[in-house]
PDB file of N, CA and C in Angstrom:
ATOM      1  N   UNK A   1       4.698   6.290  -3.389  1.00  0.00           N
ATOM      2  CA  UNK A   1       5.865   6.872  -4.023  1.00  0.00           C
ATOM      3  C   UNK A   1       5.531   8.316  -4.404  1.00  0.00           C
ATOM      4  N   UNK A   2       6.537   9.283  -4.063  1.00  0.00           N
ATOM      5  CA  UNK A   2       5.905  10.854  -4.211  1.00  0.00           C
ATOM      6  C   UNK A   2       6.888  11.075  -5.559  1.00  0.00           C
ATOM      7  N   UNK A   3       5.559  11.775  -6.541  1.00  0.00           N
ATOM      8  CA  UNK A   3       6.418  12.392  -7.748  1.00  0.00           C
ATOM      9  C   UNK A   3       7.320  13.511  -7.615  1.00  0.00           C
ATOM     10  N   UNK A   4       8.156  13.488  -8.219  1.00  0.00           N
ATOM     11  CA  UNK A   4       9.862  14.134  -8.489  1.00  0.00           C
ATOM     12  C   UNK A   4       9.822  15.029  -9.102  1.00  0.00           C
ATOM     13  N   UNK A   5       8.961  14.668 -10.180  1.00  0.00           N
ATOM     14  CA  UNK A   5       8.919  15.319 -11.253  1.00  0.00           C
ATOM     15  C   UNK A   5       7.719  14.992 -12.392  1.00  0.00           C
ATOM     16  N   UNK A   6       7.439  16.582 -13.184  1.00  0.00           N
ATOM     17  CA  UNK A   6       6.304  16.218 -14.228  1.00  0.00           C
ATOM     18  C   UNK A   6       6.633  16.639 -15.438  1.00  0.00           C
ATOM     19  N   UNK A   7       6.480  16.383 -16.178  1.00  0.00           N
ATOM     20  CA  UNK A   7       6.540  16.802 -17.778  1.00  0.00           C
ATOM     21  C   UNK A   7       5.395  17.257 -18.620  1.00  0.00           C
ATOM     22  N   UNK A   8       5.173  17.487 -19.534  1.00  0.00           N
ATOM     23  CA  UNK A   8       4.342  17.863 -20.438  1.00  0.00           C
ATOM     24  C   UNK A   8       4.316  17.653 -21.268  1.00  0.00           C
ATOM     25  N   UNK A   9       3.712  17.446 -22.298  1.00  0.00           N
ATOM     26  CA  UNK A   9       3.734  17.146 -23.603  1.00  0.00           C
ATOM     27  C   UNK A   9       2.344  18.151 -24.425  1.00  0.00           C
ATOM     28  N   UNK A  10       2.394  19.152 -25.271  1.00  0.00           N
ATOM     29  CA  UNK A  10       1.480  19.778 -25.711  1.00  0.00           C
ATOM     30  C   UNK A  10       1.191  19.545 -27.386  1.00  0.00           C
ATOM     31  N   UNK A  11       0.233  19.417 -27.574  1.00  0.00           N
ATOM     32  CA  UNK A  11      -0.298  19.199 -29.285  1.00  0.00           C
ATOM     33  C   UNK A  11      -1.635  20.680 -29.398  1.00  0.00           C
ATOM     34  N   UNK A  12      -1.041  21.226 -30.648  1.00  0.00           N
ATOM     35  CA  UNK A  12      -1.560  22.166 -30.841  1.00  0.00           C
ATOM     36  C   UNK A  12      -2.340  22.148 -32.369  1.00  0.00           C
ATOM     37  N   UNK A  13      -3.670  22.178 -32.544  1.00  0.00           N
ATOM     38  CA  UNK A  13      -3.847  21.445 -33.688  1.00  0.00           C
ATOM     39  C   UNK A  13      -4.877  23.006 -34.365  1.00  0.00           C
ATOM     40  N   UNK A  14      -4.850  23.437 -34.972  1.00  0.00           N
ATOM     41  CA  UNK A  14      -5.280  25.034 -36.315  1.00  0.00           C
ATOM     42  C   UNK A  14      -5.959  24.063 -37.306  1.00  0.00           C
ATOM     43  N   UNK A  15      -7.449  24.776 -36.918  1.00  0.00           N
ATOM     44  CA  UNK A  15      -8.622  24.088 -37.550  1.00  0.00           C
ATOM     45  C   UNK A  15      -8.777  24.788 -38.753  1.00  0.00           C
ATOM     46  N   UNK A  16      -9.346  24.377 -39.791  1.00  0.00           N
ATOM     47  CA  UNK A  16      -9.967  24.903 -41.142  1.00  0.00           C
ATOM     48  C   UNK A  16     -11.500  25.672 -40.626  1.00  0.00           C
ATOM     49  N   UNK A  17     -11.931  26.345 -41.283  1.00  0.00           N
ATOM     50  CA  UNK A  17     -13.232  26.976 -41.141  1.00  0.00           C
ATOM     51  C   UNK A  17     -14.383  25.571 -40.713  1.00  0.00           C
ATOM     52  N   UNK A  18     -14.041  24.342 -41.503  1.00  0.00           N
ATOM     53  CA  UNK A  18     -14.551  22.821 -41.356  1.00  0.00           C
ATOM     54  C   UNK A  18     -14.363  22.183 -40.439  1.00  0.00           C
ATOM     55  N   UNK A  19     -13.329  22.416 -39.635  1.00  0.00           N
ATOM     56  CA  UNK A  19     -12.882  22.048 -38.517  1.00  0.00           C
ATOM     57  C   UNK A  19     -11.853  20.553 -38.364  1.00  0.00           C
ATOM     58  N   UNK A  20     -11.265  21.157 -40.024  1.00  0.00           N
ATOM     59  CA  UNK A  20     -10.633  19.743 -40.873  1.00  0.00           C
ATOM     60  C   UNK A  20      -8.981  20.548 -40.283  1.00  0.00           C
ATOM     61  N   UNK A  21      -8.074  19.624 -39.638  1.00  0.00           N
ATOM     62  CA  UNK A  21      -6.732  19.889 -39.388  1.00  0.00           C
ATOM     63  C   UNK A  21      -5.592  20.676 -40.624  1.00  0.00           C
ATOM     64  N   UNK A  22      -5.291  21.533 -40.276  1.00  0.00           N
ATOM     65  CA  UNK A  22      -4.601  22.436 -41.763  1.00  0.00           C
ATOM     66  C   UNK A  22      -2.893  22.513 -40.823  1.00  0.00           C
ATOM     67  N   UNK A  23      -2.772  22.607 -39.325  1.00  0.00           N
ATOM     68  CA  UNK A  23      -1.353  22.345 -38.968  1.00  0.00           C
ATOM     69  C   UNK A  23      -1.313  22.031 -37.582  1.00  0.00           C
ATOM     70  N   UNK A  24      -0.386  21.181 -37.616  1.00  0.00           N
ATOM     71  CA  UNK A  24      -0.715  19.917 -36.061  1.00  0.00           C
ATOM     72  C   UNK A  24       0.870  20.505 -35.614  1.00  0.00           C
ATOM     73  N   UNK A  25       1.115  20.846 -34.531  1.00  0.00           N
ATOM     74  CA  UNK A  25       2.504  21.159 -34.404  1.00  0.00           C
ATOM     75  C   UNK A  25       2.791  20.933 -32.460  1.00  0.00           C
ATOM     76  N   UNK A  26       3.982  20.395 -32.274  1.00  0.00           N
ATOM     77  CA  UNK A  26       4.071  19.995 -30.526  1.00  0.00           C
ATOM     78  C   UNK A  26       5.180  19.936 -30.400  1.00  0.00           C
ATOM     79  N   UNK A  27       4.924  20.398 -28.621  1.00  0.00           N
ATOM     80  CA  UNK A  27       6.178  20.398 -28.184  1.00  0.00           C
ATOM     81  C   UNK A  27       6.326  19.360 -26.510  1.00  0.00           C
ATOM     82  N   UNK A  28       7.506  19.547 -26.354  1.00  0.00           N
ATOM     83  CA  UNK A  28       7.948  18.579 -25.266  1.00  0.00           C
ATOM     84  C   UNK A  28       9.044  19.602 -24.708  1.00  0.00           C
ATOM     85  N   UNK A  29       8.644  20.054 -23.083  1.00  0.00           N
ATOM     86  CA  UNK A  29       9.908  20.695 -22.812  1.00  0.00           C
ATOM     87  C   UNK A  29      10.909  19.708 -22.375  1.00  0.00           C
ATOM     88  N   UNK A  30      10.925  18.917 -21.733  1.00  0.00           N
ATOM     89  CA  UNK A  30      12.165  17.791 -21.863  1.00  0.00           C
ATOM     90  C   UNK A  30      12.826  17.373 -22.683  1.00  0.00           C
ATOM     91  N   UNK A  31      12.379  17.218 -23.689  1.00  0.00           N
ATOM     92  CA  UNK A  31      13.033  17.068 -25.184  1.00  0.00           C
ATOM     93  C   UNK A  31      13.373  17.713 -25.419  1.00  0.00           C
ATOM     94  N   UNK A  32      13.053  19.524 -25.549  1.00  0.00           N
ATOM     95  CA  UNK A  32      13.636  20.331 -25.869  1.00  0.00           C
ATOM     96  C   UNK A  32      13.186  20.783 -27.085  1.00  0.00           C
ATOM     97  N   UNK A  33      11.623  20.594 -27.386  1.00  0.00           N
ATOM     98  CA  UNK A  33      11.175  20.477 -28.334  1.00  0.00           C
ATOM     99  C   UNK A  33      10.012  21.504 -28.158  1.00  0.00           C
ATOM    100  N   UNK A  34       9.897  22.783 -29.197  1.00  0.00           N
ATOM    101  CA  UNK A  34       8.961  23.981 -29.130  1.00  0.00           C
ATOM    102  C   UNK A  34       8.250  23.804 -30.593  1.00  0.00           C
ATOM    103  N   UNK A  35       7.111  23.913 -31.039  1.00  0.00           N
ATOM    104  CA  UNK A  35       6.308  23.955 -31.645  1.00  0.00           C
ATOM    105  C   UNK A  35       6.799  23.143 -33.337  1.00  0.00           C
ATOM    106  N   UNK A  36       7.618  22.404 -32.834  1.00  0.00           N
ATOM    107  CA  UNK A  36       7.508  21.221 -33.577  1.00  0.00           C
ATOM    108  C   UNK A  36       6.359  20.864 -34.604  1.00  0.00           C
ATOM    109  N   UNK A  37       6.713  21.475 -36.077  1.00  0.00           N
ATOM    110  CA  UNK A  37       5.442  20.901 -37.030  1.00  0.00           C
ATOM    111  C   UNK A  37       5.485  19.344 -37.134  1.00  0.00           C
ATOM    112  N   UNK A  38       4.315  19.048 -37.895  1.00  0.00           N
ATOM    113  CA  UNK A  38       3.542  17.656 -38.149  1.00  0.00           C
ATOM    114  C   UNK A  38       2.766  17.383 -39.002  1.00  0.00           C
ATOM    115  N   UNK A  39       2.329  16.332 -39.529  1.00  0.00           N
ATOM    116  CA  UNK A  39       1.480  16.591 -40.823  1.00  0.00           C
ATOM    117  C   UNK A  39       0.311  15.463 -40.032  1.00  0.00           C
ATOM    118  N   UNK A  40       0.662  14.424 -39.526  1.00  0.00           N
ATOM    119  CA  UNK A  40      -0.009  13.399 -38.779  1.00  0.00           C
ATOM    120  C   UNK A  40       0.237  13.428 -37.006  1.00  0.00           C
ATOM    121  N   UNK A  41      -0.814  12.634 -36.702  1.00  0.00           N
ATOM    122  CA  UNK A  41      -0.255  12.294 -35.427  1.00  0.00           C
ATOM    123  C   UNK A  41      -1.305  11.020 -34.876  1.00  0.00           C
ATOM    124  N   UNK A  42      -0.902   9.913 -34.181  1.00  0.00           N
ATOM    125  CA  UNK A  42      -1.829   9.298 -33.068  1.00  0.00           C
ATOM    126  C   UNK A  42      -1.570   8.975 -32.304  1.00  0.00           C
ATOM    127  N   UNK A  43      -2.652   8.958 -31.173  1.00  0.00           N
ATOM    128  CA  UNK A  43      -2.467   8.795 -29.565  1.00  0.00           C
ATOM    129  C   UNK A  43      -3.413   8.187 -29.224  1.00  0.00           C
ATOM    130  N   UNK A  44      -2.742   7.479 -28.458  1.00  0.00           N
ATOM    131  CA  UNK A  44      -3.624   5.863 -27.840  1.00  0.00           C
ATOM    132  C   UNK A  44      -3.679   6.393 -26.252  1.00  0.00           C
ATOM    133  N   UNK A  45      -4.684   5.890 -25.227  1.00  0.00           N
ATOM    134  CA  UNK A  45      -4.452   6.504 -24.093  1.00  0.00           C
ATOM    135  C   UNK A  45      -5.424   5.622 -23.376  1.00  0.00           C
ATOM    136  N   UNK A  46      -5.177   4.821 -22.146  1.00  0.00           N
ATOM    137  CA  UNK A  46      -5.601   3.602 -21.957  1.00  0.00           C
ATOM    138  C   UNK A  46      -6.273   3.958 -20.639  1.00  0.00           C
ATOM    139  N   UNK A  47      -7.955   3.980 -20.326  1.00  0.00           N
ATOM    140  CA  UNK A  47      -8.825   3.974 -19.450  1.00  0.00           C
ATOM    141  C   UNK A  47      -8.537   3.078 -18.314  1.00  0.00           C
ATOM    142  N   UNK A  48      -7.901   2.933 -17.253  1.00  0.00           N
ATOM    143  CA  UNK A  48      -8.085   1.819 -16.308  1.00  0.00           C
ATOM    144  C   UNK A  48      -9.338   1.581 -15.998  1.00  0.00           C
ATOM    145  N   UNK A  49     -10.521   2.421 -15.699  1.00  0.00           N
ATOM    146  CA  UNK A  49     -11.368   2.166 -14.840  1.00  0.00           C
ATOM    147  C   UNK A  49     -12.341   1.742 -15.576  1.00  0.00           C
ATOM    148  N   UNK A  50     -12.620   1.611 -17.443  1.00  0.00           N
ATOM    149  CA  UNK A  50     -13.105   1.317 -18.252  1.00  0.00           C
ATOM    150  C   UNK A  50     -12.946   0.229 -19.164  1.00  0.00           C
ATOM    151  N   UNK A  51     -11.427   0.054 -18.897  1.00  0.00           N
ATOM    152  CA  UNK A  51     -10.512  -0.740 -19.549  1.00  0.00           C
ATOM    153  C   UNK A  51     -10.794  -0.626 -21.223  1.00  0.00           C
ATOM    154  N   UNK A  52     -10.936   0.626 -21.661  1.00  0.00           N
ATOM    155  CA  UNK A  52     -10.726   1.001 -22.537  1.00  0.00           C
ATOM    156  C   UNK A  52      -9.636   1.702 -23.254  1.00  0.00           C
ATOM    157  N   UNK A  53      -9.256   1.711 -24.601  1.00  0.00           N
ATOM    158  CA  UNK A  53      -8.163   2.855 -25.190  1.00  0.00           C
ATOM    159  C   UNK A  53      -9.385   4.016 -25.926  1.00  0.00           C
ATOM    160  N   UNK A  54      -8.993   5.125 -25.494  1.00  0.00           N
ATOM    161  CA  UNK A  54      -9.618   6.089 -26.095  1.00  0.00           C
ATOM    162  C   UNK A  54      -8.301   7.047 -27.369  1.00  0.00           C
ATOM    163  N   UNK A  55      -8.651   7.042 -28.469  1.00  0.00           N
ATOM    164  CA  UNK A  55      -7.635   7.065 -29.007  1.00  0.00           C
ATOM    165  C   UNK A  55      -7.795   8.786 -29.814  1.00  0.00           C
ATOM    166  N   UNK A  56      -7.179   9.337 -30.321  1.00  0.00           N
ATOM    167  CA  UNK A  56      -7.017  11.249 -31.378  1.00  0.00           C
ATOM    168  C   UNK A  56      -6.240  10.157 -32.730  1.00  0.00           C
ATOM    169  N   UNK A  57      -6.554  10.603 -33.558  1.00  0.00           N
ATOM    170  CA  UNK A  57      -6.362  10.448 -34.680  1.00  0.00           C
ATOM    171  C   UNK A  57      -6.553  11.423 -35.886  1.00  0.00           C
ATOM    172  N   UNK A  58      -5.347  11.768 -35.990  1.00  0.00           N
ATOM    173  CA  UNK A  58      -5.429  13.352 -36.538  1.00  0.00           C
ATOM    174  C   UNK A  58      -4.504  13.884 -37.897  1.00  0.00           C
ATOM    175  N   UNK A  59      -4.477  13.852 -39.054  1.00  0.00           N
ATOM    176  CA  UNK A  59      -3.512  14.534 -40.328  1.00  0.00           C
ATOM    177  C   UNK A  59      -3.922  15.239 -40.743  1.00  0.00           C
ATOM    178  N   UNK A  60      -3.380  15.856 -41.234  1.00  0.00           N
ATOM    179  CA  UNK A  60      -3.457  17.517 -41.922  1.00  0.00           C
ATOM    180  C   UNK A  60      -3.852  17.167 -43.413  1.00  0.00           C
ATOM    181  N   UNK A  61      -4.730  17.984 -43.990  1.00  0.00           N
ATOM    182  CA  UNK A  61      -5.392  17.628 -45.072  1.00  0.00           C
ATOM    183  C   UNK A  61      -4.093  17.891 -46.481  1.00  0.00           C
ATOM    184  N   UNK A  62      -3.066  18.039 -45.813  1.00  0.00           N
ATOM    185  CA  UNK A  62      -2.301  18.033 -47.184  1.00  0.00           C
ATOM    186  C   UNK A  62      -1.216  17.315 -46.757  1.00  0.00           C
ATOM    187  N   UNK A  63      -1.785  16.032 -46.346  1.00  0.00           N
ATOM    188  CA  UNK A  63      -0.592  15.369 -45.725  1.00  0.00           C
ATOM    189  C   UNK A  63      -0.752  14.128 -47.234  1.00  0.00           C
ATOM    190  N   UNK A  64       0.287  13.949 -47.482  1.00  0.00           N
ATOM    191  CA  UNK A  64       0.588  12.844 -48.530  1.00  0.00           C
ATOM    192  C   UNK A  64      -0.194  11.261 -48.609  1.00  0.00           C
ATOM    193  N   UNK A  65      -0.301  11.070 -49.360  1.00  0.00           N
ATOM    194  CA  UNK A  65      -1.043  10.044 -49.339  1.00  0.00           C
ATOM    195  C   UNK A  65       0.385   8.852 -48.945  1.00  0.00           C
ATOM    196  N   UNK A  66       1.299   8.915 -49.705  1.00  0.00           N
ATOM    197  CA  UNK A  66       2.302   7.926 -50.005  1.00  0.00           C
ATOM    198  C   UNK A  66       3.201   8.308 -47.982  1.00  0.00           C
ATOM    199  N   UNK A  67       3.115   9.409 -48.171  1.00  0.00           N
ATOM    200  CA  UNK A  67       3.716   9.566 -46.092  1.00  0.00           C
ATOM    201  C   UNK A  67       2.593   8.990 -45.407  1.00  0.00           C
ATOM    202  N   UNK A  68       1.733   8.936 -45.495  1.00  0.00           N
ATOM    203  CA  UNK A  68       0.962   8.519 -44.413  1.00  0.00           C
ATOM    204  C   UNK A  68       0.867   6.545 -44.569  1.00  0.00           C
ATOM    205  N   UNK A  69       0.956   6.243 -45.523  1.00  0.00           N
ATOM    206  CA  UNK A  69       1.328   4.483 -45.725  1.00  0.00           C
ATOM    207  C   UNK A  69       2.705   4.455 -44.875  1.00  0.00           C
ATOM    208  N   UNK A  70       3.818   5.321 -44.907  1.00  0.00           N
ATOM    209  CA  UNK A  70       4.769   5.206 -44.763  1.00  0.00           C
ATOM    210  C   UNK A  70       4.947   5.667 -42.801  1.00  0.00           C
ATOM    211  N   UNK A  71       4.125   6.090 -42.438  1.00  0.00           N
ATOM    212  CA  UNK A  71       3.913   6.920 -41.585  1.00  0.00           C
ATOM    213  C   UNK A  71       3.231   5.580 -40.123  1.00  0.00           C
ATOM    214  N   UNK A  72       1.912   4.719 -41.025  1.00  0.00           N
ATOM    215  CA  UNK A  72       1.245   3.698 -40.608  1.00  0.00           C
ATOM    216  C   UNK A  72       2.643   2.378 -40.484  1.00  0.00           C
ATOM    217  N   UNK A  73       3.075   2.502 -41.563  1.00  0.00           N
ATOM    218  CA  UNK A  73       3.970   1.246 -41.559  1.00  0.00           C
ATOM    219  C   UNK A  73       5.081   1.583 -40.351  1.00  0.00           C
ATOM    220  N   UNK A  74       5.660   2.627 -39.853  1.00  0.00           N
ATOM    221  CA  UNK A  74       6.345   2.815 -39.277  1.00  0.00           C
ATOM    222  C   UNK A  74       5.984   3.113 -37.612  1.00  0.00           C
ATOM    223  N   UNK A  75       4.903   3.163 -37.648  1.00  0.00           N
ATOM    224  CA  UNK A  75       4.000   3.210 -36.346  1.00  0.00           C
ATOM    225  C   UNK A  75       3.731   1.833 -35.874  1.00  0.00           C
ATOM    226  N   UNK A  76       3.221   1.032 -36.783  1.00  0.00           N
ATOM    227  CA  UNK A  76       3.407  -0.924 -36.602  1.00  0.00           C
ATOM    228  C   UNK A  76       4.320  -1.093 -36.281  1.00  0.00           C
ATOM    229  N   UNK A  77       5.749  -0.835 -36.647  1.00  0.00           N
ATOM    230  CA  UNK A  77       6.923  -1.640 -36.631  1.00  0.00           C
ATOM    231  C   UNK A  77       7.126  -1.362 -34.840  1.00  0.00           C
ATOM    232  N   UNK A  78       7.005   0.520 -34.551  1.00  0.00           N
ATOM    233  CA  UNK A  78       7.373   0.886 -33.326  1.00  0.00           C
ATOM    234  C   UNK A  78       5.966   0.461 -32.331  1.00  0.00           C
ATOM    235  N   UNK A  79       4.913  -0.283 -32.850  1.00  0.00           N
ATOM    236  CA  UNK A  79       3.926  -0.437 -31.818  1.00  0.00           C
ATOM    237  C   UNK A  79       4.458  -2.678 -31.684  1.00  0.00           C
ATOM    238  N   UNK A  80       4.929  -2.800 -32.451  1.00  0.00           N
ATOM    239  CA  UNK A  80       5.644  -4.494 -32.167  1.00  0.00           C
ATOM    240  C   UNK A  80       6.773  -4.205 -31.004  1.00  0.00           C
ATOM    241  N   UNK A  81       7.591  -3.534 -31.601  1.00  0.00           N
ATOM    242  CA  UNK A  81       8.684  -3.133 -30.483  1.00  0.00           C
ATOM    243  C   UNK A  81       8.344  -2.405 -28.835  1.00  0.00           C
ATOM    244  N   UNK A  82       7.222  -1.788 -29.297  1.00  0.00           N
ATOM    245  CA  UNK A  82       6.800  -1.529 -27.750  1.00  0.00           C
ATOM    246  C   UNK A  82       5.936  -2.474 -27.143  1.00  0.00           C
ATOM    247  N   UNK A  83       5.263  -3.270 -27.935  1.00  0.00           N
ATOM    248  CA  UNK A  83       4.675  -4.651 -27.037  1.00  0.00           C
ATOM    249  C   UNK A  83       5.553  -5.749 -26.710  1.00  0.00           C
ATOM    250  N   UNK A  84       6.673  -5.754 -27.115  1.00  0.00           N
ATOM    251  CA  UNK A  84       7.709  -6.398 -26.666  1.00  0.00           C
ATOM    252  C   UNK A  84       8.159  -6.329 -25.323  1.00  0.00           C
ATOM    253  N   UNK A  85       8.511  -4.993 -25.420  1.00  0.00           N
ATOM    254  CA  UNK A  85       9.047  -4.393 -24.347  1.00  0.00           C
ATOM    255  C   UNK A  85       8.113  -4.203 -23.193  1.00  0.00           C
ATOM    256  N   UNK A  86       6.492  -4.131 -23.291  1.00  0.00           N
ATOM    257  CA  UNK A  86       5.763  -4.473 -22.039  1.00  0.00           C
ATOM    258  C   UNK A  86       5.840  -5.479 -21.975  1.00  0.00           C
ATOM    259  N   UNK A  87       5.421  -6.420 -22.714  1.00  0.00           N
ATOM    260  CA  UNK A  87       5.284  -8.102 -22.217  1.00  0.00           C
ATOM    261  C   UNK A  87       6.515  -8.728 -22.532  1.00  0.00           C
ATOM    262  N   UNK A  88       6.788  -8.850 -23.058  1.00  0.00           N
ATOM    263  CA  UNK A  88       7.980  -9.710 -23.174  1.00  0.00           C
ATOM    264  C   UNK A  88       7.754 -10.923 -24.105  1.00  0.00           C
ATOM    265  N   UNK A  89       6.842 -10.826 -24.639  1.00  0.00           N
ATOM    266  CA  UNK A  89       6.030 -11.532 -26.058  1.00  0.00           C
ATOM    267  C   UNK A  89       6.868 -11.731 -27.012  1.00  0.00           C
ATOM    268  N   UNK A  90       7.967 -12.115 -27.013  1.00  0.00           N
ATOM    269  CA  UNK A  90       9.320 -12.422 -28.272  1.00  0.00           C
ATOM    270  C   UNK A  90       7.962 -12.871 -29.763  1.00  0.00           C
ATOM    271  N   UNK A  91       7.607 -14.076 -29.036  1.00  0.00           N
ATOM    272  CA  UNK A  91       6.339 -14.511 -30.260  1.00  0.00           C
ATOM    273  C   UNK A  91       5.290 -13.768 -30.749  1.00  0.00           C
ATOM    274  N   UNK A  92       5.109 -13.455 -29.926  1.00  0.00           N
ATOM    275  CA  UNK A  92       4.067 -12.639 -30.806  1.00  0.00           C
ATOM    276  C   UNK A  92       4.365 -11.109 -31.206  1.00  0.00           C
ATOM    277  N   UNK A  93       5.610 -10.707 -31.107  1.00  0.00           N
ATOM    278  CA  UNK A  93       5.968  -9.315 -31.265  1.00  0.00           C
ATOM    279  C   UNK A  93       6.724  -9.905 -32.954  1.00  0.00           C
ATOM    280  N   UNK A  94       7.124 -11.049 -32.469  1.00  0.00           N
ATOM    281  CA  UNK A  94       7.824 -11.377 -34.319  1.00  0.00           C
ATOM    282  C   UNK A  94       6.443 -11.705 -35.266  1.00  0.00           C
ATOM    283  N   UNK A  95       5.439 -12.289 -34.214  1.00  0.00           N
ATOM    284  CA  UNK A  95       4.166 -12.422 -35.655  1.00  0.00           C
ATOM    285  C   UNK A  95       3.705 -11.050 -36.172  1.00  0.00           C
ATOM    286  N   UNK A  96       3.992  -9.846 -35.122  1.00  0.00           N
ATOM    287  CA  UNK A  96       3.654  -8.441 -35.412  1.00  0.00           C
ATOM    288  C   UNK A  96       4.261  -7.832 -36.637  1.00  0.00           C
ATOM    289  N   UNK A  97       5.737  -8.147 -36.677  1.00  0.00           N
ATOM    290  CA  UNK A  97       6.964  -7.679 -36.921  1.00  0.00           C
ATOM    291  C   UNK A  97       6.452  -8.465 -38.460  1.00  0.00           C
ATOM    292  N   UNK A  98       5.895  -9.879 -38.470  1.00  0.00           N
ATOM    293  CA  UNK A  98       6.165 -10.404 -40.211  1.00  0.00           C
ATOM    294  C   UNK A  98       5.000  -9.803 -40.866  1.00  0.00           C
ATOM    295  N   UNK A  99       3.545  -9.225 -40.362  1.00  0.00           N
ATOM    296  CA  UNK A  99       2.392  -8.474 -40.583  1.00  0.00           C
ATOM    297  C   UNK A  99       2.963  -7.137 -40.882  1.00  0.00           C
ATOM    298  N   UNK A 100       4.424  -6.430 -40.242  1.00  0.00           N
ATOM    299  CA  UNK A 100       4.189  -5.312 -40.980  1.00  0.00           C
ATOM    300  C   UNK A 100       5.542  -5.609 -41.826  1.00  0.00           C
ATOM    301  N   UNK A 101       6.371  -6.869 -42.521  1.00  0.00           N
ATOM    302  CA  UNK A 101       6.904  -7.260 -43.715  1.00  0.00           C
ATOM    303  C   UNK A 101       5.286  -7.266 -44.712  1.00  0.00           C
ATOM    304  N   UNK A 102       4.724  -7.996 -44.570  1.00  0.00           N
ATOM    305  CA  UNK A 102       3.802  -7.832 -45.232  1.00  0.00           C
ATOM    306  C   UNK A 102       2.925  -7.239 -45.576  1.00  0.00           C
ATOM    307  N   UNK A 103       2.632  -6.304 -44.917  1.00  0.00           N
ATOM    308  CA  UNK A 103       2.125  -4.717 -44.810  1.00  0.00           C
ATOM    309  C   UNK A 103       2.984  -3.783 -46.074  1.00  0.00           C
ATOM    310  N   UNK A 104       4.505  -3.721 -45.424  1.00  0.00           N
ATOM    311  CA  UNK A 104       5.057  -2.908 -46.400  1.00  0.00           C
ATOM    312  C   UNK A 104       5.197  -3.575 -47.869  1.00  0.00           C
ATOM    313  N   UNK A 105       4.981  -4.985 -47.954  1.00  0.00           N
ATOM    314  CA  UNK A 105       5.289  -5.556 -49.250  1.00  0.00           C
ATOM    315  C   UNK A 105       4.000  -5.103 -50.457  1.00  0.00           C
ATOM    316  N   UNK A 106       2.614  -5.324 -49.283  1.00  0.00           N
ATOM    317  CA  UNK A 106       1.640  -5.125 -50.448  1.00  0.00           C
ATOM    318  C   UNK A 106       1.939  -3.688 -50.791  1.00  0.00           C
ATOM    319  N   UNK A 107       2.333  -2.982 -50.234  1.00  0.00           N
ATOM    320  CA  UNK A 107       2.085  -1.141 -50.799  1.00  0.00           C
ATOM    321  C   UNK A 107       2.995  -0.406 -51.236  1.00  0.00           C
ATOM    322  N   UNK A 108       4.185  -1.941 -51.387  1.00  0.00           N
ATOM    323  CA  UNK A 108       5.528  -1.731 -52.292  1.00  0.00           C
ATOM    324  C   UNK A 108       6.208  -0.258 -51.136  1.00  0.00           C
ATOM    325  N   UNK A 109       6.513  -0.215 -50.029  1.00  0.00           N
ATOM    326  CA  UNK A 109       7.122   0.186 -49.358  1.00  0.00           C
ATOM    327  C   UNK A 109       8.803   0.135 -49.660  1.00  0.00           C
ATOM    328  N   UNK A 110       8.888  -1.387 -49.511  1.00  0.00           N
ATOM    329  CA  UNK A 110      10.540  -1.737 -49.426  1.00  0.00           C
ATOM    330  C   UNK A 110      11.101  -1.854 -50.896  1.00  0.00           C
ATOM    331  N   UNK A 111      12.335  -0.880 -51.001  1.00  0.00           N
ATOM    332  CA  UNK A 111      12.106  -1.035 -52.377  1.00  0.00           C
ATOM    333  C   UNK A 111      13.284  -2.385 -52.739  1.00  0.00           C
TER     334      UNK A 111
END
């Protein structure tokens, strides 16, 4: 199958003298999206030939303590919904789905 088409996706991350993240900002020209700030970000990215995930895991040192619970909880909910949608795992995407009810309950999320 010959590609049509390519996209891009760019993350631009402005180090501290420490080399500690101070502003994470990206864009997507398909989206329509130019230097887009951020306070967090993660990316999962899956090795075939290793069968590994090699993963960036990255927030900005003045990123909130209370956004980033909120940030995790909302990354679970959309990482249940996307294992759904590869496998087709109804069951086990709802055992995902009651882990992050209970996720947001201990850290008083839902008010």
């Amino acid at each position: 199958m010959a590609i049509k088409h390519s996209s891009e996706i760019k993350i631009k991350v402005a180090l501290d003298e420490n080399k500690i993240p101070e502003k994470l900002t990206w864009s997507a020209d398909d989206g329509n999206i130019k230097n887009k700030p951020s306070k967090a970000m993660l990316l999962s990215v899956w090795d075939q030939k290793s069968k590994d995930t090699y993963k960036i895991n990255l927030w900005t040192k003045d990123m909130p303590v209370d956004e980033m619970k909120q940030f995790f909880h909302q990354t679970l909910i959309s990482m249940a919904d996307s294992f759904e949608m590869a496998t087709n795992d109804e069951k086990m995407s709802a055992t995902m789905r009651d882990f992050c009810d209970y996720f947001a309950e201990k850290l008083e999320l839902k008010k």
